[in-house]
PDB file of N, CA and C in Angstrom:
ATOM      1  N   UNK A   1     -12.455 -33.541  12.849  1.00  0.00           N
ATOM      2  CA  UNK A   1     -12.708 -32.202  13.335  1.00  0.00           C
ATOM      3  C   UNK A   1     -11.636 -31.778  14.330  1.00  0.00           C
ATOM      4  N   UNK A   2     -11.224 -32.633  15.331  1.00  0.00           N
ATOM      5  CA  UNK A   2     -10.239 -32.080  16.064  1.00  0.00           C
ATOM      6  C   UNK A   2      -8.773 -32.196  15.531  1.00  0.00           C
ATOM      7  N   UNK A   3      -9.211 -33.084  14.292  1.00  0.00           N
ATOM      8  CA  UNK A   3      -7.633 -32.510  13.838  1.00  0.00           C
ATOM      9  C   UNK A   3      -7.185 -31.061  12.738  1.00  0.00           C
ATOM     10  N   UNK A   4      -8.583 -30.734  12.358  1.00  0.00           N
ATOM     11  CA  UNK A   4      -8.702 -29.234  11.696  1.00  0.00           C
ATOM     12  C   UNK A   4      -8.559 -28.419  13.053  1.00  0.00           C
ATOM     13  N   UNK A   5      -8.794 -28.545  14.022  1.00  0.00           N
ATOM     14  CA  UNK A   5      -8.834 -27.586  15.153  1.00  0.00           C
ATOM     15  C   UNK A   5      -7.264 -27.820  15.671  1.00  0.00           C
ATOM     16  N   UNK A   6      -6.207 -28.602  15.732  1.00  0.00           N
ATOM     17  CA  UNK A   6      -5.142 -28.943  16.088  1.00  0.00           C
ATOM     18  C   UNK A   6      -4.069 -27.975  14.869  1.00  0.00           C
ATOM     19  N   UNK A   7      -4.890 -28.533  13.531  1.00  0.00           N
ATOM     20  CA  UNK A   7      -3.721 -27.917  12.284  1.00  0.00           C
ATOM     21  C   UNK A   7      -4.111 -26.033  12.368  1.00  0.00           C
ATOM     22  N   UNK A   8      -5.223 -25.559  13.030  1.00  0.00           N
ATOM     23  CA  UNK A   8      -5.409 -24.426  13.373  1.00  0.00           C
ATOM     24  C   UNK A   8      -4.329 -23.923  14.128  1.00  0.00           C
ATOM     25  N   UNK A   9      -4.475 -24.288  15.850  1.00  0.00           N
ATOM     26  CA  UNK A   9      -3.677 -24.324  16.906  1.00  0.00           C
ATOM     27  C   UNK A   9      -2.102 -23.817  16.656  1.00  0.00           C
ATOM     28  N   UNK A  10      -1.834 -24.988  15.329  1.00  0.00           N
ATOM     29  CA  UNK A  10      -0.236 -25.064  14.667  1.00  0.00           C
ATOM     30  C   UNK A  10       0.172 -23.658  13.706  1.00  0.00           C
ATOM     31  N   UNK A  11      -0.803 -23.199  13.586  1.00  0.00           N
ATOM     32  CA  UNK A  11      -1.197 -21.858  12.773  1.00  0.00           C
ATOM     33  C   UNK A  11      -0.684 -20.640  13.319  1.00  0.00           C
ATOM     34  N   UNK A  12       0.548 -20.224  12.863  1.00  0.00           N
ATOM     35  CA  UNK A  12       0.848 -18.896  13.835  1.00  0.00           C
ATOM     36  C   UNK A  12      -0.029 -17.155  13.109  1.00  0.00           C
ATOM     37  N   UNK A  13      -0.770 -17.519  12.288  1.00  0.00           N
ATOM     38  CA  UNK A  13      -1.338 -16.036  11.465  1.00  0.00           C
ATOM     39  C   UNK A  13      -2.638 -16.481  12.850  1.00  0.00           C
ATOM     40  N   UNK A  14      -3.186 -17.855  12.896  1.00  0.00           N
ATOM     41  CA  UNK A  14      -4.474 -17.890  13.451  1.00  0.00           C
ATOM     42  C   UNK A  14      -4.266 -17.437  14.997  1.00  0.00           C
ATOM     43  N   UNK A  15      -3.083 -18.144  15.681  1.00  0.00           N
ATOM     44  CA  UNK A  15      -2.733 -18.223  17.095  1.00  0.00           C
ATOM     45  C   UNK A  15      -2.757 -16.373  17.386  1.00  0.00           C
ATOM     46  N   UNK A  16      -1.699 -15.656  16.242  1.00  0.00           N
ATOM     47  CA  UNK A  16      -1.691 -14.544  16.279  1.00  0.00           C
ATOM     48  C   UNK A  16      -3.137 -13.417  16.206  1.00  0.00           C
ATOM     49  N   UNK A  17      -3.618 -14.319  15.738  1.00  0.00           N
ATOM     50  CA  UNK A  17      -5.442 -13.144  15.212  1.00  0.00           C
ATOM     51  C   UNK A  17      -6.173 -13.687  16.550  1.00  0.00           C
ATOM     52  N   UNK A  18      -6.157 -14.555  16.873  1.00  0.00           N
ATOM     53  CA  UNK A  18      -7.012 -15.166  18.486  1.00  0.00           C
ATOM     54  C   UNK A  18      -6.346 -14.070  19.538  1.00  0.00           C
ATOM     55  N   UNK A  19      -5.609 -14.071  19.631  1.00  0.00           N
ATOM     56  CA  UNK A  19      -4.558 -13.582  20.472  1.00  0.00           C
ATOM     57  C   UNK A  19      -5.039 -11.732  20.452  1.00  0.00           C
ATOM     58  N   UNK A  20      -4.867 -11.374  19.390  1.00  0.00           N
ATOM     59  CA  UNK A  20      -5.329  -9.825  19.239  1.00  0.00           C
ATOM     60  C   UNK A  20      -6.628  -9.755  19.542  1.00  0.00           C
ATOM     61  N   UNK A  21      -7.644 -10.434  18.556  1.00  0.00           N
ATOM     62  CA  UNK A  21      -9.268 -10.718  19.131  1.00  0.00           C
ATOM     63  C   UNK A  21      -9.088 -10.347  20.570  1.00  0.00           C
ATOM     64  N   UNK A  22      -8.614 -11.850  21.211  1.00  0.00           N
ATOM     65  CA  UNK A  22      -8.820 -11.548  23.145  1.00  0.00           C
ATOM     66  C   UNK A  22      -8.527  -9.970  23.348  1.00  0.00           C
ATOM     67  N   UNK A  23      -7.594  -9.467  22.948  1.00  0.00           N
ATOM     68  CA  UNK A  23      -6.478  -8.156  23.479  1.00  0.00           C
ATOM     69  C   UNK A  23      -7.954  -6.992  23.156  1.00  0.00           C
ATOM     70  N   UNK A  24      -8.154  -7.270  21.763  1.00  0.00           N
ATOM     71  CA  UNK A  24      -9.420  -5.727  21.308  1.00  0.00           C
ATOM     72  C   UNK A  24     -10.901  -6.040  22.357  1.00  0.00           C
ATOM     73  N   UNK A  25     -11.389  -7.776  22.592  1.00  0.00           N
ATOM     74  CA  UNK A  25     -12.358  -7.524  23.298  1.00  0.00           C
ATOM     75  C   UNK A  25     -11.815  -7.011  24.909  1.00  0.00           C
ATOM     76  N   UNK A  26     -10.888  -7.271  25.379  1.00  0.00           N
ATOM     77  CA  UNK A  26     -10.401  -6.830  27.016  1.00  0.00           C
ATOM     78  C   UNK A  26     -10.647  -4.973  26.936  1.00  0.00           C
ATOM     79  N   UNK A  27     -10.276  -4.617  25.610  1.00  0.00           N
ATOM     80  CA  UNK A  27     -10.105  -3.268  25.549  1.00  0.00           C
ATOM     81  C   UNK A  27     -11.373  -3.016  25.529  1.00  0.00           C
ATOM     82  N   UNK A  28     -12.299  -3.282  24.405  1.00  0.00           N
ATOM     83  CA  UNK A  28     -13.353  -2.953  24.512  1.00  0.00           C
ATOM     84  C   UNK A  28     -14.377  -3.290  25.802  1.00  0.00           C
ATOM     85  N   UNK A  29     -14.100  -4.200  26.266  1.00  0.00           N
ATOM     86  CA  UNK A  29     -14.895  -4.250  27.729  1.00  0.00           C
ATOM     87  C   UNK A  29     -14.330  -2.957  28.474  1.00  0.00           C
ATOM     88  N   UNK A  30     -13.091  -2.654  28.723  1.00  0.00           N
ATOM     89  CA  UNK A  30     -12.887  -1.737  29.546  1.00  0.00           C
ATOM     90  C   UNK A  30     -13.580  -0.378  29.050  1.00  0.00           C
ATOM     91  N   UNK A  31     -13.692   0.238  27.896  1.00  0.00           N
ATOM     92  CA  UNK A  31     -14.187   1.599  26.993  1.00  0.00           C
ATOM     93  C   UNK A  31     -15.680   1.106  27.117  1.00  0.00           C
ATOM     94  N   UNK A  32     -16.165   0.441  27.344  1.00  0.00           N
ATOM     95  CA  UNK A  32     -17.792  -0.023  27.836  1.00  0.00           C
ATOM     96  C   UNK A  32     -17.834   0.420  29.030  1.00  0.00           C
ATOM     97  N   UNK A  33     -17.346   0.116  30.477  1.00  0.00           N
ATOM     98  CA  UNK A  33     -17.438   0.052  31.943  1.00  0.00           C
ATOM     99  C   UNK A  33     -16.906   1.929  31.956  1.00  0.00           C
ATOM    100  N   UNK A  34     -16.176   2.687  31.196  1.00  0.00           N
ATOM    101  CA  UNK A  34     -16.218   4.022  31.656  1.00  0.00           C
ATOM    102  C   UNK A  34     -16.872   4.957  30.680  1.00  0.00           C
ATOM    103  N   UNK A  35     -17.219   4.892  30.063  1.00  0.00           N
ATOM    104  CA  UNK A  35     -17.886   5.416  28.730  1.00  0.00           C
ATOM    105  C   UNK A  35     -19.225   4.862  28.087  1.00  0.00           C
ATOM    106  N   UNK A  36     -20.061   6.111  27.565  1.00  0.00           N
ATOM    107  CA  UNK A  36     -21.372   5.587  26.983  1.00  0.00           C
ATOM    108  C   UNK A  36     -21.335   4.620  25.699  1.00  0.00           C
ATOM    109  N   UNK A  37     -22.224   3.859  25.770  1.00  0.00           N
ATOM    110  CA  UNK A  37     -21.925   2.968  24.373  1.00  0.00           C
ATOM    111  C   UNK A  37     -22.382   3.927  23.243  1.00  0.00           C
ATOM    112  N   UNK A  38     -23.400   5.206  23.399  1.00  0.00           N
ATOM    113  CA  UNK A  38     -24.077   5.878  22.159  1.00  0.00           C
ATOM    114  C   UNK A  38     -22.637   6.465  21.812  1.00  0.00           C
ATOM    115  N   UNK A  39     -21.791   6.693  22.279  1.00  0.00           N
ATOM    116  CA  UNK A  39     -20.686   7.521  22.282  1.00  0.00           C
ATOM    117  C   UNK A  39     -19.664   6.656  21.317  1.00  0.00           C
ATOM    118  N   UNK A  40     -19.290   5.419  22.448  1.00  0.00           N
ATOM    119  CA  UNK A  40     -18.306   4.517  22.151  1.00  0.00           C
ATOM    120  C   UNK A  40     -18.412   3.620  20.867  1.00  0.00           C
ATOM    121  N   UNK A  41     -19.629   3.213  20.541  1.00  0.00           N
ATOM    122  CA  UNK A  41     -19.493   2.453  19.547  1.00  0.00           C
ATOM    123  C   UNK A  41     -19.577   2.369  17.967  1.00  0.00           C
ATOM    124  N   UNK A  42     -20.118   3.701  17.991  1.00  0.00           N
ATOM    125  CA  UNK A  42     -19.972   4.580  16.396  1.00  0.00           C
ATOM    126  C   UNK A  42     -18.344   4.671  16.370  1.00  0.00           C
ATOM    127  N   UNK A  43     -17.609   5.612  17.652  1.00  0.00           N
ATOM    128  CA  UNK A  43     -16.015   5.756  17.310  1.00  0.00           C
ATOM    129  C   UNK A  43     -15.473   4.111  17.138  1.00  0.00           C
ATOM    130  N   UNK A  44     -15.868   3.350  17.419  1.00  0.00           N
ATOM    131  CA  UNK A  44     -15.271   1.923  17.290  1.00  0.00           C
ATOM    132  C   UNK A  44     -15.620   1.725  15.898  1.00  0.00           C
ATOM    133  N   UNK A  45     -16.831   1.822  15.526  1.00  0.00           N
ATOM    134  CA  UNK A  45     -16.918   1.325  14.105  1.00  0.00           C
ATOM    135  C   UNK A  45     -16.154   2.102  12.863  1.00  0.00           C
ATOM    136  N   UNK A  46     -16.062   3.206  13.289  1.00  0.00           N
ATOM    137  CA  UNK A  46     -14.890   4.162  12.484  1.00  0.00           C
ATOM    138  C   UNK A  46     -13.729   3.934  12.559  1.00  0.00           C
ATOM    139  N   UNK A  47     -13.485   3.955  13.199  1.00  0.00           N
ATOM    140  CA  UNK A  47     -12.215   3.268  13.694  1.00  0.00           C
ATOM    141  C   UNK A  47     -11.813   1.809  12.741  1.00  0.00           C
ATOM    142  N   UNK A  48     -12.536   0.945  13.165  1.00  0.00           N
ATOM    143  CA  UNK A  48     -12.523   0.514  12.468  1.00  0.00           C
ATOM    144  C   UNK A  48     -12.758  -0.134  10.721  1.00  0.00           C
ATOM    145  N   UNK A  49     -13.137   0.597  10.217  1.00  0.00           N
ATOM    146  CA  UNK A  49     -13.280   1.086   8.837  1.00  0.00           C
ATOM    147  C   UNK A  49     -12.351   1.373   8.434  1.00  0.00           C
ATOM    148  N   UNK A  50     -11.349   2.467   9.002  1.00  0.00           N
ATOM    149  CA  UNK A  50     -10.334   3.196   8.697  1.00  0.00           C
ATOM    150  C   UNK A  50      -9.022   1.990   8.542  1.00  0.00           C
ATOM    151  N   UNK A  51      -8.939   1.059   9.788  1.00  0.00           N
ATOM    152  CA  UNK A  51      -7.761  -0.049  10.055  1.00  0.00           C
ATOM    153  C   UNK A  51      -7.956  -0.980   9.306  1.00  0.00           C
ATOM    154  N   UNK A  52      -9.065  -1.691   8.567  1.00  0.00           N
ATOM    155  CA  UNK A  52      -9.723  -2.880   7.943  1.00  0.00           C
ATOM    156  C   UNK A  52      -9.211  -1.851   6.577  1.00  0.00           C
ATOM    157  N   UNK A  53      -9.587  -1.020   6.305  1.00  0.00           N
ATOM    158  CA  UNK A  53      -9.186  -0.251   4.738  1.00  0.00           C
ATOM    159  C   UNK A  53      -7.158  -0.333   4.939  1.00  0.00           C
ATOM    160  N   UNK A  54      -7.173  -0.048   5.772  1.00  0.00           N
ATOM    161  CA  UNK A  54      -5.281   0.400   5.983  1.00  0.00           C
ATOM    162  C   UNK A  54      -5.131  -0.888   5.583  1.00  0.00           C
ATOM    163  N   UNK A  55      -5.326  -2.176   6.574  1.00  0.00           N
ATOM    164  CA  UNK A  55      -4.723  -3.250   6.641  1.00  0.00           C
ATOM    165  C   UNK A  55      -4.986  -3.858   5.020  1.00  0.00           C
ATOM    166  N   UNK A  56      -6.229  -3.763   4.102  1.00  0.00           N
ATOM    167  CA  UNK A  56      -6.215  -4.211   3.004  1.00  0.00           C
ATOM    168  C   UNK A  56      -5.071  -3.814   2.421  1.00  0.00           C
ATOM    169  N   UNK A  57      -4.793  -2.199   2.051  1.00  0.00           N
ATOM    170  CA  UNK A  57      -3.790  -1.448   1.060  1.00  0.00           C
ATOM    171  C   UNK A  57      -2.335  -2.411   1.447  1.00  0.00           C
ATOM    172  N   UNK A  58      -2.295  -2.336   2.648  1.00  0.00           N
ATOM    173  CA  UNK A  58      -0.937  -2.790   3.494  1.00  0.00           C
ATOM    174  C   UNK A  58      -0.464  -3.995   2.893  1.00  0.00           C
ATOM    175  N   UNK A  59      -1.850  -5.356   3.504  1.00  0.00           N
ATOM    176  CA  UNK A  59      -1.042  -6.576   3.537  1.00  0.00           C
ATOM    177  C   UNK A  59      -1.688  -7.184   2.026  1.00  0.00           C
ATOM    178  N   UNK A  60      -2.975  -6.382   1.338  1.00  0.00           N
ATOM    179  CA  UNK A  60      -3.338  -7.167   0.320  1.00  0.00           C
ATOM    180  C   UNK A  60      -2.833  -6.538  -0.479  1.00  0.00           C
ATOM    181  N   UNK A  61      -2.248  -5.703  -0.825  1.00  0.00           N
ATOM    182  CA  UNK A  61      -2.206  -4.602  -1.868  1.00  0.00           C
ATOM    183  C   UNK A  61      -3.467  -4.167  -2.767  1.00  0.00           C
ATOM    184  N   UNK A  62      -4.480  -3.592  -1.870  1.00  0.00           N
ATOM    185  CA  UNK A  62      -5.908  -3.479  -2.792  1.00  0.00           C
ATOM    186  C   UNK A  62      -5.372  -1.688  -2.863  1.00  0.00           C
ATOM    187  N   UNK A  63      -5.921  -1.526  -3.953  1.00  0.00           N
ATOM    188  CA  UNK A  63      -6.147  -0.210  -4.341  1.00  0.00           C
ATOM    189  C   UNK A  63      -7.481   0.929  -3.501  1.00  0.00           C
ATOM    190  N   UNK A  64      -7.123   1.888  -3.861  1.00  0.00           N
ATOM    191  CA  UNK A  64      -7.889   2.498  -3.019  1.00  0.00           C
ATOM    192  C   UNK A  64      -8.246   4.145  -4.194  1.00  0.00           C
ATOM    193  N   UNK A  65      -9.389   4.179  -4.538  1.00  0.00           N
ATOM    194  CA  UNK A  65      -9.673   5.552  -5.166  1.00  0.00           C
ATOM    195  C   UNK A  65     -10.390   6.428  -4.465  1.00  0.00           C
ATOM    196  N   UNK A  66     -10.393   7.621  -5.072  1.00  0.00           N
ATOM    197  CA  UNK A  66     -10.926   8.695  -3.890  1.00  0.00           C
ATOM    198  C   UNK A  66     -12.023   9.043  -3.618  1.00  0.00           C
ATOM    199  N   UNK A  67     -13.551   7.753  -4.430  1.00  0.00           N
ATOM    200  CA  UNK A  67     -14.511   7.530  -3.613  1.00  0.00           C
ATOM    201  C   UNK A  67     -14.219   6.890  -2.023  1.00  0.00           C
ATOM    202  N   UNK A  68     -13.403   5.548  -2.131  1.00  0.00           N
ATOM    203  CA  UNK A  68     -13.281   5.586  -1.071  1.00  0.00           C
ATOM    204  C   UNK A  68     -12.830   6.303  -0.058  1.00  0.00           C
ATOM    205  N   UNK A  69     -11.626   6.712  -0.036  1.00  0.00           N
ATOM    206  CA  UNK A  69     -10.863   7.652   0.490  1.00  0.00           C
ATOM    207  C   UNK A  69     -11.673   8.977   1.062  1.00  0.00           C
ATOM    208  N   UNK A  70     -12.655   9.096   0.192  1.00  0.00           N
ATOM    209  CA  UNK A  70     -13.920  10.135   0.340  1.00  0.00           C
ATOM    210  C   UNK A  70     -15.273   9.309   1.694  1.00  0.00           C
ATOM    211  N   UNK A  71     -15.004   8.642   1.452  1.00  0.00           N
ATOM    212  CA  UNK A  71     -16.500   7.797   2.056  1.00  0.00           C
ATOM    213  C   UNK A  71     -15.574   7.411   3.525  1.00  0.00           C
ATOM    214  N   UNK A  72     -14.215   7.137   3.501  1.00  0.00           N
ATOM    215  CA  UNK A  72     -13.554   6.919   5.159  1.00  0.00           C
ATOM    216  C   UNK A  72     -13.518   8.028   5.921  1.00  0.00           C
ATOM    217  N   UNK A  73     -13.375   8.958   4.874  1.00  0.00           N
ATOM    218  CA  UNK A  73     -13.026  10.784   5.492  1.00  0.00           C
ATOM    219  C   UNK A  73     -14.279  10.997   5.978  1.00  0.00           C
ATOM    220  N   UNK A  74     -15.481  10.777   5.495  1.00  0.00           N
ATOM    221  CA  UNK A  74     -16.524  11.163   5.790  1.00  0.00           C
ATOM    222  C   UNK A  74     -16.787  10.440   7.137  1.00  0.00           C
ATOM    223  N   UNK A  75     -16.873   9.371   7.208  1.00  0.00           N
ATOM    224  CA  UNK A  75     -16.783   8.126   8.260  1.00  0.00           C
ATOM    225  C   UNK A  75     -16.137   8.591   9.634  1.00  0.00           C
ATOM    226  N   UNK A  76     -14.731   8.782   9.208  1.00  0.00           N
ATOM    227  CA  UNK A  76     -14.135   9.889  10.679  1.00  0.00           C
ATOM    228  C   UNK A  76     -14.569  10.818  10.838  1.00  0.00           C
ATOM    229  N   UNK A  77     -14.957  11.795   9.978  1.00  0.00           N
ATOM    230  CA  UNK A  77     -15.588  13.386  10.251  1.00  0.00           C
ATOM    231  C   UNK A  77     -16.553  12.921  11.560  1.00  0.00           C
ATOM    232  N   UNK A  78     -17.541  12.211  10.673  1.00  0.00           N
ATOM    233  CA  UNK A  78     -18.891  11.743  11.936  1.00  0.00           C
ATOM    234  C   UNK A  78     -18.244  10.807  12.934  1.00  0.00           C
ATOM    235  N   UNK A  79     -17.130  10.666  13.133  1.00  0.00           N
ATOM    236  CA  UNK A  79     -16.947  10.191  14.452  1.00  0.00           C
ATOM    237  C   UNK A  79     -15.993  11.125  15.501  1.00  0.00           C
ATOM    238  N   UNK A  80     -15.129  11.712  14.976  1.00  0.00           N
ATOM    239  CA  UNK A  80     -15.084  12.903  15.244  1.00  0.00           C
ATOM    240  C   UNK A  80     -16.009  13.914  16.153  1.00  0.00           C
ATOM    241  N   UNK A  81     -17.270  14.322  15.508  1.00  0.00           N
ATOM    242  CA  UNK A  81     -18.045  14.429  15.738  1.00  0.00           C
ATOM    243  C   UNK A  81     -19.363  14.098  16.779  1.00  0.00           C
ATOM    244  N   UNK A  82     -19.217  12.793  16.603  1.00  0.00           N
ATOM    245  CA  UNK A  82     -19.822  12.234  17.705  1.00  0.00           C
ATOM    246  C   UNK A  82     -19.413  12.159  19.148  1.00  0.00           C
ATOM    247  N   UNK A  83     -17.809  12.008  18.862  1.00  0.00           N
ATOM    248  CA  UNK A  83     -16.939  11.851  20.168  1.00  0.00           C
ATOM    249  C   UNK A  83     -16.728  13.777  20.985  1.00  0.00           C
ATOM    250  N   UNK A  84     -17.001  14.322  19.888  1.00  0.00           N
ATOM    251  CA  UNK A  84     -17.065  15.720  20.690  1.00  0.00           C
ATOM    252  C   UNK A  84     -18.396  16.179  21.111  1.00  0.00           C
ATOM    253  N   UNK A  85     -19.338  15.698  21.510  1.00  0.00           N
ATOM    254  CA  UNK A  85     -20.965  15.903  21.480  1.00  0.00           C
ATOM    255  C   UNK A  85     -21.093  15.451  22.932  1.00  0.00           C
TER     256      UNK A  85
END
């Protein structure tokens, strides 16, 4: 076990994704301490929808049709939305 946790460590995609993790929760603690969560955490989940869809097209090359494309648009509209309320 600690040598799967060592050949991790040696891992620069993993070292790199730990590394961002820490960076998005610091951020998100801070957008918690000045802002409502009813507010904040719908725009986070849109948000993220939108970057998790980008990053597929990007680094997997997944396709994308205009249900989806329809169902993300919709996704920001209501956050959009929420964040102006």
């Amino acid at each position: 076990m600690l040598v799967n946790l060592l050949g991790l460590l040696k891992n620069p995609a993993f070292v790199t994704g730990a590394f961002l993790y820490f960076l998005a929760s610091l951020v998100w603690f801070r957008v918690l301490s000045v802002g409502e969560v009813s507010t904040n955490y719908p725009v986070l989940v849109g948000i993220t929808f939108g970057l998790v869809t980008l990053g597929a097209i990007v680094f997997f090359k997944e396709s994308i049709n205009f249900a989806k494309l329809a169902g993300i648009g919709i996704i920001l509209a209501g956050v959009i939305l929420i964040s102006r309320s």
